[in-house]
C-alpha atoms as a PDB file:
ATOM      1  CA  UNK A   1       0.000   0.000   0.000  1.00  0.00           C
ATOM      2  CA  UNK A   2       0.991   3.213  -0.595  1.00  0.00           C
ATOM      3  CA  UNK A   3       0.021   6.866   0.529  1.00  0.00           C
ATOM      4  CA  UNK A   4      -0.131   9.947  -1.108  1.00  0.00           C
ATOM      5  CA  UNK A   5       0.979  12.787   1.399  1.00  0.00           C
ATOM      6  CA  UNK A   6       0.439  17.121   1.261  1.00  0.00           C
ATOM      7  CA  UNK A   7       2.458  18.856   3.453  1.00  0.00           C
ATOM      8  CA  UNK A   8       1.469  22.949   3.595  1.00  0.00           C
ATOM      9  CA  UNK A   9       2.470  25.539   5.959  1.00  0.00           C
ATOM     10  CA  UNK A  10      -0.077  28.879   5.646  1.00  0.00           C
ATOM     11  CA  UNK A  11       0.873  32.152   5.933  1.00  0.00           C
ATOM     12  CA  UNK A  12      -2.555  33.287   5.504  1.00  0.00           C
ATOM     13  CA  UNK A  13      -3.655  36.090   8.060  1.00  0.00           C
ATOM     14  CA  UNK A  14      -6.219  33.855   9.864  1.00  0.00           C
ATOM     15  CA  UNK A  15      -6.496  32.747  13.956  1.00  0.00           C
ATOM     16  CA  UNK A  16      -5.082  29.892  14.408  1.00  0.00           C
ATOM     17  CA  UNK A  17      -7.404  28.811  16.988  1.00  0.00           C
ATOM     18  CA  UNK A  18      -9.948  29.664  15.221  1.00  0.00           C
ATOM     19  CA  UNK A  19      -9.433  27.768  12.367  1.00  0.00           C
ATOM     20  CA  UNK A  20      -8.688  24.983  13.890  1.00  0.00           C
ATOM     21  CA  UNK A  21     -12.196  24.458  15.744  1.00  0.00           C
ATOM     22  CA  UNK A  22     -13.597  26.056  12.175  1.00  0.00           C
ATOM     23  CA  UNK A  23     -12.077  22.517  10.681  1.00  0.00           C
ATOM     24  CA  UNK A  24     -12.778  20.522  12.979  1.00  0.00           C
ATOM     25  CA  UNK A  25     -16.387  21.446  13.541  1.00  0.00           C
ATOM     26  CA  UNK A  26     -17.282  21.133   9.837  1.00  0.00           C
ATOM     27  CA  UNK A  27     -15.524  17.504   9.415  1.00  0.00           C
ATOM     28  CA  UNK A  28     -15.744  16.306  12.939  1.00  0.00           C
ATOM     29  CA  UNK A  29     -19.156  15.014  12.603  1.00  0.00           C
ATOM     30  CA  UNK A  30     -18.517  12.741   9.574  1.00  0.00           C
ATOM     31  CA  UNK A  31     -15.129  11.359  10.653  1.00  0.00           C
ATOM     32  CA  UNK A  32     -14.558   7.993  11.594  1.00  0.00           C
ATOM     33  CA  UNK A  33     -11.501   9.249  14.235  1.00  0.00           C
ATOM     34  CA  UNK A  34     -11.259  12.979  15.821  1.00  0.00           C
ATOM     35  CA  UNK A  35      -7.887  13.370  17.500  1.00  0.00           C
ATOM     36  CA  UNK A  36      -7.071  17.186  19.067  1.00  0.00           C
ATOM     37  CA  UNK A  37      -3.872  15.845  20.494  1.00  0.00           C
ATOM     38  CA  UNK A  38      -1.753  18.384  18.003  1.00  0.00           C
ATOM     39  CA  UNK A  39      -4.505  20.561  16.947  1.00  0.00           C
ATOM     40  CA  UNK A  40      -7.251  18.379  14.959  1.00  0.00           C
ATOM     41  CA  UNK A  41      -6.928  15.187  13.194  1.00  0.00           C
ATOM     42  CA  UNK A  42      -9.378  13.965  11.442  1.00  0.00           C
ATOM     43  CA  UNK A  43      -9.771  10.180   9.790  1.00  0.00           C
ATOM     44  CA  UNK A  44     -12.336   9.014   7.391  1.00  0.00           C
ATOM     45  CA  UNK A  45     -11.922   6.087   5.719  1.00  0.00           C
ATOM     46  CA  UNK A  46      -8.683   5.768   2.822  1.00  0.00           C
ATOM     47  CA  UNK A  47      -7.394   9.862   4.257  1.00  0.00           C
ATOM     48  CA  UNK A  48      -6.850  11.455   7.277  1.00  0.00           C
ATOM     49  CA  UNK A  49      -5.377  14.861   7.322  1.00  0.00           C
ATOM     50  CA  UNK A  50      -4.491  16.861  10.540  1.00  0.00           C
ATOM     51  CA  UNK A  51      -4.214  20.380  10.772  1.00  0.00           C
ATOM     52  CA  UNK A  52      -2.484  22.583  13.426  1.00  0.00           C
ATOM     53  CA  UNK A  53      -0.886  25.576  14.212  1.00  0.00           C
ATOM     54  CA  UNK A  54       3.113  25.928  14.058  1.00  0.00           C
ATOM     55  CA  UNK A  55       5.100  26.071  17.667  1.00  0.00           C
ATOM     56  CA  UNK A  56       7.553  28.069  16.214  1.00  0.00           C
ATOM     57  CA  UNK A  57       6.490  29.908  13.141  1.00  0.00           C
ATOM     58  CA  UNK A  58       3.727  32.273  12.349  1.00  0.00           C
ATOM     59  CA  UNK A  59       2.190  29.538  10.402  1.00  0.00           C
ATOM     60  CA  UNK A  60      -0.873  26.651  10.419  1.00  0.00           C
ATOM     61  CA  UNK A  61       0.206  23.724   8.635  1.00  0.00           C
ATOM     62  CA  UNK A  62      -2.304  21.253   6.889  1.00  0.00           C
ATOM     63  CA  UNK A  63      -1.389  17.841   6.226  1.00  0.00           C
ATOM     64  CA  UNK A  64      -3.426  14.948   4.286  1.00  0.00           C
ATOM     65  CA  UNK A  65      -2.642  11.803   3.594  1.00  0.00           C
ATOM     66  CA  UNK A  66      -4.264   9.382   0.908  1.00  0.00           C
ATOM     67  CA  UNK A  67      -3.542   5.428   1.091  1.00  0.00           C
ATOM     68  CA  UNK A  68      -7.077   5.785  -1.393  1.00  0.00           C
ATOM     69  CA  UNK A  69      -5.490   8.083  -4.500  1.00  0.00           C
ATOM     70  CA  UNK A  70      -4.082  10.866  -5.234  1.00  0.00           C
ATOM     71  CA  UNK A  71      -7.263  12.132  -6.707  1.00  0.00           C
ATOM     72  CA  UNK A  72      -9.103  11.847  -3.279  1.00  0.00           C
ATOM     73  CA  UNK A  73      -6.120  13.249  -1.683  1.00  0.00           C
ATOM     74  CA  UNK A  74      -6.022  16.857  -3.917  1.00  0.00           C
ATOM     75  CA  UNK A  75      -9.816  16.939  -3.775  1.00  0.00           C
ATOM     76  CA  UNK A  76      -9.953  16.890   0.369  1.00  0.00           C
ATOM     77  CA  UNK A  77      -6.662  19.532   0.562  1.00  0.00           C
ATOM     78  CA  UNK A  78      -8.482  21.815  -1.930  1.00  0.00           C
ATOM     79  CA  UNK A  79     -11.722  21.556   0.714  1.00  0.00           C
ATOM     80  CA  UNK A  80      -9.711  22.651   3.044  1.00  0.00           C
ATOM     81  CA  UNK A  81      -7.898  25.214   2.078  1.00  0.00           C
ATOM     82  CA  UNK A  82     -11.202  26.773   0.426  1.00  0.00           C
ATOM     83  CA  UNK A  83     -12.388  26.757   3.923  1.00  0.00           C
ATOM     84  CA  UNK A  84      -9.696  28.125   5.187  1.00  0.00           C
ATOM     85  CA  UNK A  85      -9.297  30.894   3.191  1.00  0.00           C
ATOM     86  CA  UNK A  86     -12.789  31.964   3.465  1.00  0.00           C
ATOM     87  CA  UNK A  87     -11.955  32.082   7.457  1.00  0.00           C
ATOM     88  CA  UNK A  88      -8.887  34.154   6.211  1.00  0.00           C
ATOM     89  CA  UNK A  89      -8.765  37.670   7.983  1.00  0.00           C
END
């Protein structure tokens, strides 16, 4: 098996806080796992993607992770970054 992985740091004027709960309160309810041990993971079935803000940069970085495709991968970092930037400040 293999997994498709994104790895993005945002620079984006946006709470970090905030976006977190923003993310996880639109994709908690459908997920199959909701970890906020390193601010929200989420796991659905074939992706999981975890999103939280940097400890020692300005930054909130997203990461996803596909063992599915890297179709399903692009489409769910695309969500979220769509929601994010509509959160931007």
């Amino acid at each position: 098996m293999s997994f498709a992985i994104h790895h993005i740091d945002l620079d984006i004027a946006i709470r970090r806080h905030a976006a977190i709960e923003s993310i996880r309160g639109k994709y908690a309810p459908s997920a199959d796992v909701v970890d906020d041990t390193d601010g929200v993971s989420i796991a659905v079935k074939g992706w999981r993607s975890n999103l939280r803000a940097s400890n020692t940069e300005p930054v909130i970085r997203l990461n996803i992770e596909s063992d599915v495709d890297m179709q399903v991968m692009r489409a769910r970092t695309e969500e979220r970054l769509t929601h994010l930037r509509a959160h931007a400040e």
